[in-house]
C-alpha atoms as a PDB file:
ATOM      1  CA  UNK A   1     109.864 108.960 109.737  1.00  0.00           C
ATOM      2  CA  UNK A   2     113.191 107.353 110.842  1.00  0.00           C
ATOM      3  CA  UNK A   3     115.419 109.735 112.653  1.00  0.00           C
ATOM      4  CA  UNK A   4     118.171 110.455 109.910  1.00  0.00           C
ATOM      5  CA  UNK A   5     115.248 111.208 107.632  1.00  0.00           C
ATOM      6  CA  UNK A   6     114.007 109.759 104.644  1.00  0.00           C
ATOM      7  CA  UNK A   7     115.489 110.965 101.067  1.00  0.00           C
ATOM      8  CA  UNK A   8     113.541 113.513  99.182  1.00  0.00           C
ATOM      9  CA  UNK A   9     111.863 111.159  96.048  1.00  0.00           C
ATOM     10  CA  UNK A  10     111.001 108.551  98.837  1.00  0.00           C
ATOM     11  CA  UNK A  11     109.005 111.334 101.115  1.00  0.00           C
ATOM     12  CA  UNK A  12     108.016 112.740  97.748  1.00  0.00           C
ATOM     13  CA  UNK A  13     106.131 109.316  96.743  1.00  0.00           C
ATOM     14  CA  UNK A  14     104.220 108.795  99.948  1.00  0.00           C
ATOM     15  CA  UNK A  15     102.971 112.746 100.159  1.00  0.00           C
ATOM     16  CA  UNK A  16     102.568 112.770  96.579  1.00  0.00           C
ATOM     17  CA  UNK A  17     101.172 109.737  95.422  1.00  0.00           C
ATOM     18  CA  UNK A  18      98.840 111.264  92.386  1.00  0.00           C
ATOM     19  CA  UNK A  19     101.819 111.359  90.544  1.00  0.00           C
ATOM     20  CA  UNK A  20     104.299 109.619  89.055  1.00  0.00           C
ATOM     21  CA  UNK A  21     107.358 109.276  90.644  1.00  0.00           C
ATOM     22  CA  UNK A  22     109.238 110.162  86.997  1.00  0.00           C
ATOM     23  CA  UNK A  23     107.015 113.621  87.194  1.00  0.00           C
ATOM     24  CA  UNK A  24     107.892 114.484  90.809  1.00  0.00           C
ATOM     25  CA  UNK A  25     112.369 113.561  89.538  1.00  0.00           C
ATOM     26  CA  UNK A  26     111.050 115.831  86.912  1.00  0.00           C
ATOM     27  CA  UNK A  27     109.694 118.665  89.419  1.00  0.00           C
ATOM     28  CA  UNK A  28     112.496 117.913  92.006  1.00  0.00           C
ATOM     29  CA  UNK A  29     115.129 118.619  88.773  1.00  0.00           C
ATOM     30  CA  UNK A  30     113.603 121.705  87.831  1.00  0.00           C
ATOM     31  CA  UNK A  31     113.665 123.245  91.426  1.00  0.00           C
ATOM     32  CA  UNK A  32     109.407 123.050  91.593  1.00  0.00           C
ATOM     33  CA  UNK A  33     109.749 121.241  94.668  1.00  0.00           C
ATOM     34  CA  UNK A  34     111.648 122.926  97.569  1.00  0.00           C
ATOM     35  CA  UNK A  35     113.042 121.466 100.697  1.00  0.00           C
ATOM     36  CA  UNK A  36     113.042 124.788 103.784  1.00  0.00           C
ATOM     37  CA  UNK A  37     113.187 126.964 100.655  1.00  0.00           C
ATOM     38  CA  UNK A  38     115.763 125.328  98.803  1.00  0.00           C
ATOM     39  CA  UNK A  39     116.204 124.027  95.508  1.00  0.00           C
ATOM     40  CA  UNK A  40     117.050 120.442  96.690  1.00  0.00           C
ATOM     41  CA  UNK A  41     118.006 116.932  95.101  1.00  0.00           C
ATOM     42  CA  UNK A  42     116.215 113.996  95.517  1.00  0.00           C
ATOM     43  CA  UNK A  43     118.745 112.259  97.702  1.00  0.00           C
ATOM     44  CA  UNK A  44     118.765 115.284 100.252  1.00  0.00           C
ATOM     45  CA  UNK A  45     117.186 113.924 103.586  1.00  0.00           C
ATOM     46  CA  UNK A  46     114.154 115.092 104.647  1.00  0.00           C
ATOM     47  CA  UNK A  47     113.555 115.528 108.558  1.00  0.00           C
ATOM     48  CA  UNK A  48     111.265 115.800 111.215  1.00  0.00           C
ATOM     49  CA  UNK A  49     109.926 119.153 110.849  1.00  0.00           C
ATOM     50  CA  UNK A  50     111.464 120.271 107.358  1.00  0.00           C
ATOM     51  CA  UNK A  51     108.944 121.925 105.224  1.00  0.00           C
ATOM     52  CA  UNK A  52     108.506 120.564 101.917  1.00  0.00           C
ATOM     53  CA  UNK A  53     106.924 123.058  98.604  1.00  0.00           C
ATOM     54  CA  UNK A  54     105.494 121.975  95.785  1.00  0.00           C
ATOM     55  CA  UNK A  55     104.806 124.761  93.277  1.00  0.00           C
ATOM     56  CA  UNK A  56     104.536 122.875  89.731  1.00  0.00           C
ATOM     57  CA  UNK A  57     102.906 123.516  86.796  1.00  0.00           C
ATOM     58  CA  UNK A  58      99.563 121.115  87.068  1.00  0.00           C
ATOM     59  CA  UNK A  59      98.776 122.341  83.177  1.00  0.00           C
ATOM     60  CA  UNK A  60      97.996 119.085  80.953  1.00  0.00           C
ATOM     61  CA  UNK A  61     100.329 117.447  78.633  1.00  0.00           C
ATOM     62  CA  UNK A  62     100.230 119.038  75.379  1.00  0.00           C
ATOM     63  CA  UNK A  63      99.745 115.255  73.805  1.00  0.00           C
ATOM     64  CA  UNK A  64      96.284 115.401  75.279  1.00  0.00           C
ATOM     65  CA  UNK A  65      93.589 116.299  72.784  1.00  0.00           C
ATOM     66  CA  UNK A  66      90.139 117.440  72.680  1.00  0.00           C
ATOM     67  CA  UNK A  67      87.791 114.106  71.433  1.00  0.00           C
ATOM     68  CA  UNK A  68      84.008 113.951  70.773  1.00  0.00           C
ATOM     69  CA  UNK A  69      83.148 111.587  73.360  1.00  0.00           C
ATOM     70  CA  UNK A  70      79.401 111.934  74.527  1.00  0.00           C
ATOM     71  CA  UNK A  71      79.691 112.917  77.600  1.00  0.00           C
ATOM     72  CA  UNK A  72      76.082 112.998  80.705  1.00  0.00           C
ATOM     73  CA  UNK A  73      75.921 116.437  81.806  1.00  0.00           C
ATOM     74  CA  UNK A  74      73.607 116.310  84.715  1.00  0.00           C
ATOM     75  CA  UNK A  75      74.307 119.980  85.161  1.00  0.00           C
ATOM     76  CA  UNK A  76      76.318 122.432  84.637  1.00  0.00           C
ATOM     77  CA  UNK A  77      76.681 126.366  85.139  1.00  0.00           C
ATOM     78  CA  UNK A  78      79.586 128.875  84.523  1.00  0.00           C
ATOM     79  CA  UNK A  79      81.153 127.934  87.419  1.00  0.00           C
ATOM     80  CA  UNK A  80      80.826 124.209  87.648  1.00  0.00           C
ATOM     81  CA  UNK A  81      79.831 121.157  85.533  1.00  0.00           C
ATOM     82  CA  UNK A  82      78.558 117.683  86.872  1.00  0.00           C
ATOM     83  CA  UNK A  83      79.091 114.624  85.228  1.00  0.00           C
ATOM     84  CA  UNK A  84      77.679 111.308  85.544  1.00  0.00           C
ATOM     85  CA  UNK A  85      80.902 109.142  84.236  1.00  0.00           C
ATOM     86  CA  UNK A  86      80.291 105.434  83.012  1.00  0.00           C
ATOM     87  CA  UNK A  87      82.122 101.792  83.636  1.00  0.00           C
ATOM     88  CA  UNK A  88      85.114 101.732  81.431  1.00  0.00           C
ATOM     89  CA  UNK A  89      85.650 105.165  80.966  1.00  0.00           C
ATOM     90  CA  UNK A  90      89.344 106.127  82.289  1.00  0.00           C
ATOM     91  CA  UNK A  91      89.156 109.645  84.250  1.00  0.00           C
ATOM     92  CA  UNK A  92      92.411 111.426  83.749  1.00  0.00           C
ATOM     93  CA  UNK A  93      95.173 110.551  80.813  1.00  0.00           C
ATOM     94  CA  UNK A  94      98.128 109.033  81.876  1.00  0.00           C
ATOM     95  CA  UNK A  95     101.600 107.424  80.533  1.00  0.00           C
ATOM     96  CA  UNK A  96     100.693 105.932  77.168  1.00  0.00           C
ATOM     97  CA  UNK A  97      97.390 106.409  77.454  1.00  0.00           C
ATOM     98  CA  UNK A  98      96.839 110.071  76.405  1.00  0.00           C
ATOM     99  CA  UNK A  99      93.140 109.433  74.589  1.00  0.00           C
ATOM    100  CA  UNK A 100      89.900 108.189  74.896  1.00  0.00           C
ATOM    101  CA  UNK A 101      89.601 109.569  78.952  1.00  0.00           C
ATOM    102  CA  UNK A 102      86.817 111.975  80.462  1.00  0.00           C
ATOM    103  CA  UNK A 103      89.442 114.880  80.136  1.00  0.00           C
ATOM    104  CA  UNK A 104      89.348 114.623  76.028  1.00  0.00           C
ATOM    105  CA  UNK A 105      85.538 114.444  76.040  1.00  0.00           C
ATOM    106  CA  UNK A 106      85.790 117.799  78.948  1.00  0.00           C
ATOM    107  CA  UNK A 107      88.084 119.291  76.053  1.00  0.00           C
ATOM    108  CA  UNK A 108      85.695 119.125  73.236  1.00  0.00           C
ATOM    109  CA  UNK A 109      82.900 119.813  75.425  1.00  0.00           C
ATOM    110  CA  UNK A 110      84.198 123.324  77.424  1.00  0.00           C
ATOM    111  CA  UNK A 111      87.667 123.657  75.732  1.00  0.00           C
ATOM    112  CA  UNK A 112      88.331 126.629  77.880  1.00  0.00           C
ATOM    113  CA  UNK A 113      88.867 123.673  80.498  1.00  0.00           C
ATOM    114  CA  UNK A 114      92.251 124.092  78.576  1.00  0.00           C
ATOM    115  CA  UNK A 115      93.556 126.077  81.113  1.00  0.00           C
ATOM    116  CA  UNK A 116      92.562 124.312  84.224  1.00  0.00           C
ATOM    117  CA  UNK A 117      94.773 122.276  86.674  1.00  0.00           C
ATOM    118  CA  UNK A 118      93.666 118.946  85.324  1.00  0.00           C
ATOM    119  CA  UNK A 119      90.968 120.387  83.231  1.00  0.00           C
ATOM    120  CA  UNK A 120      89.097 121.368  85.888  1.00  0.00           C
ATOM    121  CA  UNK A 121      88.780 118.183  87.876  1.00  0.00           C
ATOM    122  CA  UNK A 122      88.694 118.173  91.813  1.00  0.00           C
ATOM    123  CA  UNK A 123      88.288 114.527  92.574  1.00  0.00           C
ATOM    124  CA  UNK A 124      88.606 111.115  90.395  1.00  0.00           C
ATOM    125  CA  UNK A 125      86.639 107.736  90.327  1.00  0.00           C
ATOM    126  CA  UNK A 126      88.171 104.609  89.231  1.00  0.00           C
ATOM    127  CA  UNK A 127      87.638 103.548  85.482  1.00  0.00           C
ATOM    128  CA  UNK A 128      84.836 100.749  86.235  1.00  0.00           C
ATOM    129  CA  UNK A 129      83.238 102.846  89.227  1.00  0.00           C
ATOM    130  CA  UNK A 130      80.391 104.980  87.944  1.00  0.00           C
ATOM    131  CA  UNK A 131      78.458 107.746  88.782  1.00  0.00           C
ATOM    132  CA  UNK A 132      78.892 111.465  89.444  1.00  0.00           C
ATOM    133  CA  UNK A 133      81.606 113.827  89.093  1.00  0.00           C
ATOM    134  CA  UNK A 134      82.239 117.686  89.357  1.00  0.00           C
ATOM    135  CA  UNK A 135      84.675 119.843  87.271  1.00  0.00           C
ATOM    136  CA  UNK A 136      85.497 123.224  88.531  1.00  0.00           C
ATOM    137  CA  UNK A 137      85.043 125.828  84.935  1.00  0.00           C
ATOM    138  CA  UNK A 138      87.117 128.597  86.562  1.00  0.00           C
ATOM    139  CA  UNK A 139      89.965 128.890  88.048  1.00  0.00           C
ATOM    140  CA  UNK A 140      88.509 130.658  90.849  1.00  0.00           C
ATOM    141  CA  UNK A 141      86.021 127.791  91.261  1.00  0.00           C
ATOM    142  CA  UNK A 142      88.365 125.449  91.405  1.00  0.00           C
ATOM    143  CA  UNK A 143      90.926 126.511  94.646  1.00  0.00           C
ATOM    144  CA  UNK A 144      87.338 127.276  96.152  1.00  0.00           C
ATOM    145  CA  UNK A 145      85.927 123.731  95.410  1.00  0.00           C
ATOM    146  CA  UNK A 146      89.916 121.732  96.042  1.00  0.00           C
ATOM    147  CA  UNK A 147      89.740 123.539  99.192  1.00  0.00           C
ATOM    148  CA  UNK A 148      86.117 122.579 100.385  1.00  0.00           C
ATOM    149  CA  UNK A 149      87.455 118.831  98.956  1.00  0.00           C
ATOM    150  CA  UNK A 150      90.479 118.777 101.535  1.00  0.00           C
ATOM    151  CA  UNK A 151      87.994 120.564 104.315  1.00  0.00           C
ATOM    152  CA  UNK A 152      85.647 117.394 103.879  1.00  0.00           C
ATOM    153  CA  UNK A 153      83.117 119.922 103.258  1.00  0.00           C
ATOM    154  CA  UNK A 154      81.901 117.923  99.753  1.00  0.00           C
ATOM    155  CA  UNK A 155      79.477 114.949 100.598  1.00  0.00           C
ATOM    156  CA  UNK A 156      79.925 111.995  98.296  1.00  0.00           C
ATOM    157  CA  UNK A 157      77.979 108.821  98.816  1.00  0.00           C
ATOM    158  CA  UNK A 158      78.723 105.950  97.038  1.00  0.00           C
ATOM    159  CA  UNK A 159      76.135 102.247  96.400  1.00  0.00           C
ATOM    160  CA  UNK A 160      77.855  99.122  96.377  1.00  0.00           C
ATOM    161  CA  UNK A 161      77.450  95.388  96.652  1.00  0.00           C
ATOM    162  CA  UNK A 162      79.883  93.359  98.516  1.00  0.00           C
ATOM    163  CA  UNK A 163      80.048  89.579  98.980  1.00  0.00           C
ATOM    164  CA  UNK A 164      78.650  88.418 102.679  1.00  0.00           C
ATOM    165  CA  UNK A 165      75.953  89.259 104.683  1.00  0.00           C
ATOM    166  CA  UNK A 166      76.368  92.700 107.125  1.00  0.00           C
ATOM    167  CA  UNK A 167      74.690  92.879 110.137  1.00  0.00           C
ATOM    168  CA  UNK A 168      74.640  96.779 110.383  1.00  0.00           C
ATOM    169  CA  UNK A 169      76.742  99.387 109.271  1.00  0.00           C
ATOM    170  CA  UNK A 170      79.637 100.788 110.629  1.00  0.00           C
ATOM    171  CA  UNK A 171      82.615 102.669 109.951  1.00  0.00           C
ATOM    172  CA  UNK A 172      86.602 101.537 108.776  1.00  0.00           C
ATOM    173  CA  UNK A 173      89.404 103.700 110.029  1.00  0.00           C
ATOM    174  CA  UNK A 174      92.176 102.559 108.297  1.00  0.00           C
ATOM    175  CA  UNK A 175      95.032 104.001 106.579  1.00  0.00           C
ATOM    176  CA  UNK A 176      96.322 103.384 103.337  1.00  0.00           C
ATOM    177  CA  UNK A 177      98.918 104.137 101.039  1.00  0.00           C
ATOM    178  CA  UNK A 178     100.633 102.715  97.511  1.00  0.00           C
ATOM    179  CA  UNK A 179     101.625  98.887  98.073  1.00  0.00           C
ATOM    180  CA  UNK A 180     105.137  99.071  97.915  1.00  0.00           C
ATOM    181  CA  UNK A 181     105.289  95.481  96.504  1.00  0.00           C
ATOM    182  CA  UNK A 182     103.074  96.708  93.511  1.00  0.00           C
ATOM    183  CA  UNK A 183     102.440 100.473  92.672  1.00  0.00           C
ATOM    184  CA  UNK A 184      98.988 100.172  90.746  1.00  0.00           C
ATOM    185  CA  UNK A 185      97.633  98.623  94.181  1.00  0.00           C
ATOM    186  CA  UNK A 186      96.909 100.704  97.332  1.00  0.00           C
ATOM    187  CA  UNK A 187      97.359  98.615 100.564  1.00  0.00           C
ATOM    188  CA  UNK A 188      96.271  99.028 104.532  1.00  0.00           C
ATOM    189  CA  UNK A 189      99.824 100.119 106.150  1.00  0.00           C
ATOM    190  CA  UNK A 190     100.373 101.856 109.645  1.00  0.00           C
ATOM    191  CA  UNK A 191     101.854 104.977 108.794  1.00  0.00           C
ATOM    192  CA  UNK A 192      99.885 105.284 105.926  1.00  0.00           C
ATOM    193  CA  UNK A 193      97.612 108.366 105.152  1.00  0.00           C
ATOM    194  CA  UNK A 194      94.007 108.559 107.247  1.00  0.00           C
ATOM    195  CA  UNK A 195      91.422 107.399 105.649  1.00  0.00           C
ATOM    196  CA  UNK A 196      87.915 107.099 106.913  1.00  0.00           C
ATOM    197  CA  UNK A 197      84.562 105.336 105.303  1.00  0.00           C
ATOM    198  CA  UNK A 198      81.167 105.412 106.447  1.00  0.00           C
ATOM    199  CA  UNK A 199      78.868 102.832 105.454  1.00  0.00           C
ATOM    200  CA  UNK A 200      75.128 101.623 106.471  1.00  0.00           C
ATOM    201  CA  UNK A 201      73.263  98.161 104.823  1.00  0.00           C
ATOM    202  CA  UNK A 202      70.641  99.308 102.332  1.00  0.00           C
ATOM    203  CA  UNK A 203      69.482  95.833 102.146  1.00  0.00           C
ATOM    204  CA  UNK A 204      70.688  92.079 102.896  1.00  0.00           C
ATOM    205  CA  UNK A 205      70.194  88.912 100.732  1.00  0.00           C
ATOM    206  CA  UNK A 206      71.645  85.021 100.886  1.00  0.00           C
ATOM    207  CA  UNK A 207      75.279  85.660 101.248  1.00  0.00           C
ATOM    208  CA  UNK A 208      75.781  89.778  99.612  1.00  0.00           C
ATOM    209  CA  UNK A 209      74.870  92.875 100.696  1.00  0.00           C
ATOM    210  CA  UNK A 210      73.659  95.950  99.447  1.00  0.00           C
ATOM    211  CA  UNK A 211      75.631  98.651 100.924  1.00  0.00           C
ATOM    212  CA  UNK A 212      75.163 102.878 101.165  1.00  0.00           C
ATOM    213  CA  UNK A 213      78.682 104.476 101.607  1.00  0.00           C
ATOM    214  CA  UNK A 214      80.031 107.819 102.614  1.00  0.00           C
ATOM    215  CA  UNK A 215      83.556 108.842 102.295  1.00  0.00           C
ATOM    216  CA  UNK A 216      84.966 111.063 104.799  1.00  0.00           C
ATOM    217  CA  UNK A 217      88.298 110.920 102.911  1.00  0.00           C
ATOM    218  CA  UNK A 218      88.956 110.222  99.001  1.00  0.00           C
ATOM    219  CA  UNK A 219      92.313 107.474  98.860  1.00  0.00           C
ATOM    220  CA  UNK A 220      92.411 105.905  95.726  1.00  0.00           C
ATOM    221  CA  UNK A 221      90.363 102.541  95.823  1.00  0.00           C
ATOM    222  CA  UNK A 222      89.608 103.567  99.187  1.00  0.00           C
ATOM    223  CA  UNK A 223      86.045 101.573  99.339  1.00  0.00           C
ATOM    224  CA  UNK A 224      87.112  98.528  97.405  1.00  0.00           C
ATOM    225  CA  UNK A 225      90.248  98.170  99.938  1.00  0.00           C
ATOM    226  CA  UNK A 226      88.467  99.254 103.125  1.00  0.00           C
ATOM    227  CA  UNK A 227      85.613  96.760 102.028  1.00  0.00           C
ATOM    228  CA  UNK A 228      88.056  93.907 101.192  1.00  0.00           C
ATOM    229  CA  UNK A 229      90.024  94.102 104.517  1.00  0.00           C
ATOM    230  CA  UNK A 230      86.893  93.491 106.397  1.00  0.00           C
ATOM    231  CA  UNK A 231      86.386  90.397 104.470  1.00  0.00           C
ATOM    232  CA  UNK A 232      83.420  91.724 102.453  1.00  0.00           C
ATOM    233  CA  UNK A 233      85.055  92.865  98.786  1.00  0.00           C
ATOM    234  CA  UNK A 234      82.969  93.768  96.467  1.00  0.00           C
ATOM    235  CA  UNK A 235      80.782  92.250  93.771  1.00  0.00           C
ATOM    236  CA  UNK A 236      83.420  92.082  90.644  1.00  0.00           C
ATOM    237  CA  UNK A 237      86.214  93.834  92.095  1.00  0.00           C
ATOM    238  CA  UNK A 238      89.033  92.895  89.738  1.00  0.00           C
ATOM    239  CA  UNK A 239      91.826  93.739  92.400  1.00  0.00           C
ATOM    240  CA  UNK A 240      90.939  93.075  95.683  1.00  0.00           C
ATOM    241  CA  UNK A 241      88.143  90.584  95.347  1.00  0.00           C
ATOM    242  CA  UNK A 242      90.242  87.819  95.176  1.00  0.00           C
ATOM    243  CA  UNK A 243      88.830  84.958  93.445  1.00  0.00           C
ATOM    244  CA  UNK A 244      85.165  84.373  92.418  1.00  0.00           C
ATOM    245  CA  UNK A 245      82.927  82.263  95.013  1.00  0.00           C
ATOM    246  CA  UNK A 246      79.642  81.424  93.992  1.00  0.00           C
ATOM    247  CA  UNK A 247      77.755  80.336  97.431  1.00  0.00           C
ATOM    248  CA  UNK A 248      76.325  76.799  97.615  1.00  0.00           C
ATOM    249  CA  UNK A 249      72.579  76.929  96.816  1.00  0.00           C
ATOM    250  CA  UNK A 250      73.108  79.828  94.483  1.00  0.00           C
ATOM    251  CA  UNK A 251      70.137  79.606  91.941  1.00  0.00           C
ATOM    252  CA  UNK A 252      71.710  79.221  87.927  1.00  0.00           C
ATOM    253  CA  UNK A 253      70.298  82.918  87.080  1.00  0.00           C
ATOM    254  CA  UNK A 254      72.229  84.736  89.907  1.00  0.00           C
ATOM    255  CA  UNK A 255      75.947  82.589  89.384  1.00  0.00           C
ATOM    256  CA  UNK A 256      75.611  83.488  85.783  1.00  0.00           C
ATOM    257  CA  UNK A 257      75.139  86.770  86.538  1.00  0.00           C
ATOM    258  CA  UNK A 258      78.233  86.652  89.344  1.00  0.00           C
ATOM    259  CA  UNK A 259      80.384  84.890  86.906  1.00  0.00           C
ATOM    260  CA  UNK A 260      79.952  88.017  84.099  1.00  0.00           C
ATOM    261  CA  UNK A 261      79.756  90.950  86.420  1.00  0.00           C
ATOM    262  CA  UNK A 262      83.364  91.856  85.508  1.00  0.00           C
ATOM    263  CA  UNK A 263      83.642  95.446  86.923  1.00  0.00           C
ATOM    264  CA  UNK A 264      83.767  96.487  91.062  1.00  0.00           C
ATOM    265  CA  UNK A 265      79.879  96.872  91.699  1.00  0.00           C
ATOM    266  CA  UNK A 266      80.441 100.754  92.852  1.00  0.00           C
ATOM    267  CA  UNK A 267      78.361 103.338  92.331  1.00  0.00           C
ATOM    268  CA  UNK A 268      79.047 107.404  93.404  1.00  0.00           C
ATOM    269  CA  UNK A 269      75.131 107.882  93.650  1.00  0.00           C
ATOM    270  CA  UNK A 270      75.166 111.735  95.809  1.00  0.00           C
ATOM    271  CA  UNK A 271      77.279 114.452  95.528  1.00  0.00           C
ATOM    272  CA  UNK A 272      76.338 117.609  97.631  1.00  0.00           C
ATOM    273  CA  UNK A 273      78.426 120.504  97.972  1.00  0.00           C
ATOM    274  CA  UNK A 274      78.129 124.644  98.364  1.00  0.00           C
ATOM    275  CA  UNK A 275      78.482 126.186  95.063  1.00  0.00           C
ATOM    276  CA  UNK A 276      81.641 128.285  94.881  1.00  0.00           C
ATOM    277  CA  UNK A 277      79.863 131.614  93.653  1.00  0.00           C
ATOM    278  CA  UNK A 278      75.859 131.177  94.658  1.00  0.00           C
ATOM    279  CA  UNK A 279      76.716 129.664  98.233  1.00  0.00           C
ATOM    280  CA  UNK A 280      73.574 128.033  97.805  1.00  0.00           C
ATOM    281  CA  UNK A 281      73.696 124.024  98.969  1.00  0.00           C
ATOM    282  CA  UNK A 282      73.337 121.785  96.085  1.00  0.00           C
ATOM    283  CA  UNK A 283      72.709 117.976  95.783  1.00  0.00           C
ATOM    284  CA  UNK A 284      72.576 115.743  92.449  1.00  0.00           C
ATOM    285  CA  UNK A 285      71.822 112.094  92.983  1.00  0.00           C
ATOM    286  CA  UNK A 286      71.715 109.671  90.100  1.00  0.00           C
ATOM    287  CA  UNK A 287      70.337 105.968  90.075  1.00  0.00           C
ATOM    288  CA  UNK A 288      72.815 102.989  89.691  1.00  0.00           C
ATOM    289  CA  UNK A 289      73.787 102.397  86.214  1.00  0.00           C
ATOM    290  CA  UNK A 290      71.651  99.100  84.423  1.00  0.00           C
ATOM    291  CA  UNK A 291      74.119  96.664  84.929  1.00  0.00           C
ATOM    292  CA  UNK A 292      74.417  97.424  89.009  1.00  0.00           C
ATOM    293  CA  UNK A 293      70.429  97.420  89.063  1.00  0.00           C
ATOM    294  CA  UNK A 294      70.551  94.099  86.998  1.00  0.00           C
ATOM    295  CA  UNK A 295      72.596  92.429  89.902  1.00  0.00           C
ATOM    296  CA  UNK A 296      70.590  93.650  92.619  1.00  0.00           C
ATOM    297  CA  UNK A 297      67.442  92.076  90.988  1.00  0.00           C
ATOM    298  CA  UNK A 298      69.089  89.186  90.271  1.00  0.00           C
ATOM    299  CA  UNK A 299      69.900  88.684  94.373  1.00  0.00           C
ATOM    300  CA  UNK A 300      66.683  89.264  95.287  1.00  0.00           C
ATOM    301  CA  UNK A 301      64.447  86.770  92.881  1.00  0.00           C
ATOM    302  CA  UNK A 302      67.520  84.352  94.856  1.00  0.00           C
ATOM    303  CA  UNK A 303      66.482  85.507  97.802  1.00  0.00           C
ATOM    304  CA  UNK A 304      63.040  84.855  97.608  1.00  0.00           C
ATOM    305  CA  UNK A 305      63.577  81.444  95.594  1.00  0.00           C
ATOM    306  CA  UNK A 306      62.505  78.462  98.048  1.00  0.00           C
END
């Protein structure tokens, strides 16, 4: 932080950065966020040491309706429910887009979710990334599970395919925050917030690999920009994948199958955490969805093609 300090909605966008920057003018205007336990403005300076409080009200928009959207429960208790979210499906509502999202088809499902910070969600995956996600059903469950989220004491392990061949695994320390050239886009920046990613090869073919992944912490697009900044993006990837190269000697099956795989091959395969109430360890793991399994069958009839 430079030594004058940094104004208030700047500081507010880094530390913040799950919201909008119109919500947090909105908190900062209605004295939610404090600056050393002051209502402040948001072109106060923040310093070296000042403490910064966010107490806002996290309850959802009142635009945001319950929809019957089918929704796979893979379990689900009083306490907690896990869901195994598909490509396409957005997580959370945002601006303009206030339907069709995992939190209307939570709504219909457990409407008491109603009352929930974010209707009970603790973590998000991006809209074309599949696989499993928990929902706290309580209040109480959900400070105990946020908590254990922040504490790194939630395992989540993630399948991918990325472009080039992998010797051996490894592990990316890298930080990242918004791309200040273009907001929907996260970016590796010094002075950006830690973020750490675990990953081991699962299997290698001609030029992709077939990747396990753990997160140790949970940026946005944290795999899919780690991955890309060590020159192996992933199969798909939209965003950071830059543009699609098919590999000479590519057989016709597998650079059809490149050229429609449309969606960042990533998969949130494990979850493991300790139940907020039981304290008993508990572990879900589902199988990549058809389309992932698809491409990985696809690589290896081209691998074994002479």
């Amino acid at each position: 932080m430079p030594s004058k300090g940094m104004r208030l909605d700047q500081i507010c966008a880094q530390l913040f950065n799950d919201y909008s920057r119109s919500r947090l003018q909105a908190w900062i205007a209605q004295g939610q966020l404090t600056l050393n336990g002051e209502q402040a403005s948001q072109r106060d300076l923040v310093k070296h040491q000042d403490a910064l409080v966010l107490n806002a009200n996290l309850v959802l928009d009142p635009g945001v309706r319950a929809e019957d959207i089918a929704l796979d429960i893979v379990y689900e208790d009083d306490a907690l429910i896990v869901v195994n979210k598909p490509a396409g499906l957005v997580v959370h509502p945002g601006a303009g887009n206030t339907s069709g999202t995992l939190v209307n088809a939570l709504l219909h499902y457990a409407p008491e979710l109603d009352a929930l910070p974010r209707a009970g969600l603790v973590h998000r995956i991006d809209k074309d990334t599949t696989g499993l996600l928990v929902v706290a059903r309580t209040l109480e469950s959900h400070s105990y599970l946020v908590e254990a989220l922040q504490a790194r004491e939630i395992n989540r392990e993630y399948e991918a395919v990325v472009r080039g061949q992998l010797v051996a695994g490894g592990t990316i320390d890298k930080p990242i925050e918004r791309d200040p050239r273009d907001r929907t886009k996260m970016a590796i920046r010094q002075g950006g917030r830690e973020s750490v990613t675990h990953y081991r090869v699962l299997e290698r073919f001609k030029s992709h690999t077939r990747l396990r992944l753990k997160l140790e912490t949970g940026r946005t697009h944290q795999i899919r920009i780690h991955m890309a900044s060590e020159k192996h993006p992933l199969v798909g990837d939209p965003v950071y994948g830059g543009r699609l190269a098919i590999p000479a000697g590519t057989s016709a099956s597998l650079e059809q199958m490149l050229r429609g795989f449309n969606r960042q091959a990533l998969h949130a395969r494990r979850l493991g955490l300790i139940h907020p109430v039981s304290g008993e360890r508990m572990d879900w793991q589902v199988a990549p969805p058809e389309d992932m399994q698809r491409l990985v069958a696809s690589l290896r009839e081209d691998m074994s093609a002479e």
